[in-house]
Protein backbone atom coordinates (compact mmCIF):
# COMPACT_ATOMS: atom_id res chain seq x y z
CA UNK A 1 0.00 0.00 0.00
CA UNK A 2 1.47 3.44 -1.04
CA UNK A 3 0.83 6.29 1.81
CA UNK A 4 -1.05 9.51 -0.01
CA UNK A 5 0.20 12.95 0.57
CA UNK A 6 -2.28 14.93 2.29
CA UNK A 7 -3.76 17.70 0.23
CA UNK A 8 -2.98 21.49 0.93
CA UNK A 9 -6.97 22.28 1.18
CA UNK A 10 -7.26 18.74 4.21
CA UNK A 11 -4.28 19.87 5.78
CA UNK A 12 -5.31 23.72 6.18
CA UNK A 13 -8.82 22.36 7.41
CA UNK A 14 -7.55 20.42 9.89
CA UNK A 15 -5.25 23.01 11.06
CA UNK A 16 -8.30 25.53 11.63
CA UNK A 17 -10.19 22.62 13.32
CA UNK A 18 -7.60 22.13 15.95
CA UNK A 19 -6.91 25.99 16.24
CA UNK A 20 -10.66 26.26 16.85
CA UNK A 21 -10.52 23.42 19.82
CA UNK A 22 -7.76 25.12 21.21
CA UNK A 23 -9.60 28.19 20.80
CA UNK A 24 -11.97 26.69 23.37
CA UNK A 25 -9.77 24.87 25.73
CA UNK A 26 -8.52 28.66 26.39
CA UNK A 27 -12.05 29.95 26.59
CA UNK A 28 -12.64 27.17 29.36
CA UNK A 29 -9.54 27.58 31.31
CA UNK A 30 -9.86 31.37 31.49
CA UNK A 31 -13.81 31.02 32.74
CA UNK A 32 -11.96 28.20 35.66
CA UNK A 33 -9.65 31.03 36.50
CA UNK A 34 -11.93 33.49 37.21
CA UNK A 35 -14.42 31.27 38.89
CA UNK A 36 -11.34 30.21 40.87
CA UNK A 37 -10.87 33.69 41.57
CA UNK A 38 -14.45 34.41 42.91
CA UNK A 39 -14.44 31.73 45.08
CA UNK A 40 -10.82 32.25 47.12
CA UNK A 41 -12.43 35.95 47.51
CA UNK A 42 -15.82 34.62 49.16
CA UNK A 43 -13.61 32.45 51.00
CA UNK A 44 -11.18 34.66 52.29
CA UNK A 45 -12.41 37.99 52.07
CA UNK A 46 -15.92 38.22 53.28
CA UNK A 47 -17.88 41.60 52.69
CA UNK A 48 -17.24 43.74 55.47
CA UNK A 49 -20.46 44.63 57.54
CA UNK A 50 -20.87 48.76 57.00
CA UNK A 51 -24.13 49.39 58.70
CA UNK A 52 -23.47 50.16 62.88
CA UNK A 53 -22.02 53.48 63.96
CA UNK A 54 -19.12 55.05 63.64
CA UNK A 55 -17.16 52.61 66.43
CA UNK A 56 -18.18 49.75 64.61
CA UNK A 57 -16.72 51.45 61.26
CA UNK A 58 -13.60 52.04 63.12
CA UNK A 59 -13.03 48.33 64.41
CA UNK A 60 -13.60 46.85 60.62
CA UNK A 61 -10.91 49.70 59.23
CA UNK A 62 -8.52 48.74 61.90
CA UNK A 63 -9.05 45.27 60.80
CA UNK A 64 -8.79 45.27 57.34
CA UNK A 65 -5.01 47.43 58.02
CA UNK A 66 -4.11 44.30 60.22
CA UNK A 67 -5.25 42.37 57.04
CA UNK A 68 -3.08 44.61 54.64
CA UNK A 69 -0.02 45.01 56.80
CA UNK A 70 -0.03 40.59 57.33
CA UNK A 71 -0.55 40.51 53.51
CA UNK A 72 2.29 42.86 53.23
CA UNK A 73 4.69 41.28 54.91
CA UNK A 74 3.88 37.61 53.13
CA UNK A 75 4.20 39.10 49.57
CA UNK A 76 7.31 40.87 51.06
CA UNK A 77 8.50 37.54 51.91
CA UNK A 78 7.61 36.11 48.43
CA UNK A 79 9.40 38.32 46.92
CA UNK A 80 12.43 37.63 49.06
CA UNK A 81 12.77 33.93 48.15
CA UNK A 82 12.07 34.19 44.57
CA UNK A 83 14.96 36.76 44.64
CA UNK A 84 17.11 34.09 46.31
CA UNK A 85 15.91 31.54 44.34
CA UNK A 86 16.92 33.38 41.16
CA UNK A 87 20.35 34.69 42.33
CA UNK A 88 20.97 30.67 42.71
CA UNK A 89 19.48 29.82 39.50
CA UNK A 90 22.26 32.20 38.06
CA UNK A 91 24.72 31.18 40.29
CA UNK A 92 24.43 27.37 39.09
CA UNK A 93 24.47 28.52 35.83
CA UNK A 94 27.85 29.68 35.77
CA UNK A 95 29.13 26.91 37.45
CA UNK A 96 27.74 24.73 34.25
CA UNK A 97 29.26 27.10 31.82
CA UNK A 98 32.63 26.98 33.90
CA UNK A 99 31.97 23.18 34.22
CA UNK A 100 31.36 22.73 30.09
CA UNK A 101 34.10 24.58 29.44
CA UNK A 102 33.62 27.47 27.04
CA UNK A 103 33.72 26.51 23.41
CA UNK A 104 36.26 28.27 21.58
CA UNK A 105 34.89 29.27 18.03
CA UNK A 106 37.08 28.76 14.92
CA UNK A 107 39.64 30.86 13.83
CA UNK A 108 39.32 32.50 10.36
CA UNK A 109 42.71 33.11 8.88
CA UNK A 110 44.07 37.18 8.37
CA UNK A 111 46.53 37.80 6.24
CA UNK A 112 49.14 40.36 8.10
CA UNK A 113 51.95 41.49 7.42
CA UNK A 114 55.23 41.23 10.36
CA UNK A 115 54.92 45.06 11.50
CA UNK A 116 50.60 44.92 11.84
CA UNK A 117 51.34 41.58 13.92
CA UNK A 118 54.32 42.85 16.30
CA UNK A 119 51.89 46.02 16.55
CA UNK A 120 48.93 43.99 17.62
CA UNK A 121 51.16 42.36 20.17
CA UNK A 122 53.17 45.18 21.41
CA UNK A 123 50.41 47.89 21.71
CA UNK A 124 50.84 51.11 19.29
CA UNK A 125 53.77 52.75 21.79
CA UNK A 126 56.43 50.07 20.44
CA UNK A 127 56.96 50.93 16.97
CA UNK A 128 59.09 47.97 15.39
CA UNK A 129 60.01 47.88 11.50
CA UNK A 130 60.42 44.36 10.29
CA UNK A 131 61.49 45.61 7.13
CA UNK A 132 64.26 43.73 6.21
CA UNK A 133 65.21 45.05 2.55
CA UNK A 134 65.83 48.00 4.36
CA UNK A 135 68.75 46.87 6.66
CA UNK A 136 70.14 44.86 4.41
CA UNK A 137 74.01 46.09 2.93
CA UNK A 138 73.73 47.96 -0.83
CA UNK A 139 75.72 46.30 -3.13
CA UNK A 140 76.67 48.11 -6.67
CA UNK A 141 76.96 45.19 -9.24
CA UNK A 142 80.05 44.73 -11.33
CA UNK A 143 79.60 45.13 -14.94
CA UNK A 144 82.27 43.18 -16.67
CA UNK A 145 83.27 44.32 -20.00
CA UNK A 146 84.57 42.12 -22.43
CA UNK A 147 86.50 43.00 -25.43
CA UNK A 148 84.53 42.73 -28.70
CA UNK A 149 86.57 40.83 -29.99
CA UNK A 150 85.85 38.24 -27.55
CA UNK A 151 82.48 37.52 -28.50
CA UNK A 152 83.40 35.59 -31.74
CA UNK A 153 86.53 33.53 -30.78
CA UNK A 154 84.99 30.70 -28.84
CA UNK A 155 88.24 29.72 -27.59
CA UNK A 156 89.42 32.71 -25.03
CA UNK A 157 85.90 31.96 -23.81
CA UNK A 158 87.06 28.71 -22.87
CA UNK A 159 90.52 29.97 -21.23
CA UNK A 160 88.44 32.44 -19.28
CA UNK A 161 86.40 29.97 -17.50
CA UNK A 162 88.95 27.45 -16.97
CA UNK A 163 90.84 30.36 -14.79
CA UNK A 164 87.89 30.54 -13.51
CA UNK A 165 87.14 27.04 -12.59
CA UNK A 166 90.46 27.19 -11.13
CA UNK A 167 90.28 30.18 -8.79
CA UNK A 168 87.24 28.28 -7.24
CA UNK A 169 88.68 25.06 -6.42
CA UNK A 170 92.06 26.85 -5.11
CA UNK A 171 89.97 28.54 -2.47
């Protein structure tokens, strides 16, 4: 049996089908929420009784500060250890870099010449020249100049580099 492509048109449709279910799983978990919501408030935080006089007021103001200032302090607290929880969280993640080791990348080649290199290295105050042509002794070449005559007899050529041969193997 040969497996069939799916078809752009059943594909998209079944994309928008599960996008719609989705759709309503959100829906659903935002209506829990809220009716999660409601309920921890009737639970926890009744509706204060405002008819009496103004004693009665009084005592249900100084008890809902109580209520603030205890709420305070407990988010305070909260907010302490998540702190410390993330300063550890950072803390261990160093000590996994340092433990992995950090990966050096790959070095791409640069062409430079001697004096960009020893200038790199060195810092700009140390001013080295690496150029070697320039210390290097001038030398004036010897032009030899042979007779004219010279050039046609074959045989003085000859004598001339036998003296020479022996000059060399003398020394």
């Amino acid at each position: 049996m040969s497996e069939k492509k799916m078809t752009s048109s059943r594909r998209h449709h079944l994309k928008s089908v599960i996008l719609q279910i989705a759709l309503n799983w959100i829906e659903q978990e935002k209506k829990e929420i809220t009716a999660a919501k409601e309920a921890y408030m009737a639970e926890h935080c009744s509706e204060p009784d405002t008819s009496g006089d103004q004693a009665a007021l009084m005592d249900v103001c100084k008890q809902l500060h109580a209520l603030i200032d205890k709420l305070d302090e407990e988010r305070y607290d909260a907010e302490a250890k998540v702190q410390k929880a993330d300063k550890e969280i950072e803390e261990l993640k160093i000590k996994v870099v340092d433990l992995r080791g950090v990966k050096k990348p790959a070095l791409k080649k640069v062409r430079m010449s001697a004096d960009s290199m020893l200038k790199a290295l060195l810092g700009s105050k140390h001013t080295v020249n690496m150029d070697l042509r320039s210390n290097l002794k001038q030398v004036k070449k010897e032009v030899k100049e042979e007779p004219t005559e010279a050039v046609g007899d074959w045989r003085k050529n000859i004598e001339d580099k036998a003296d020479r041969k022996k000059m060399f193997e003398s020394s």
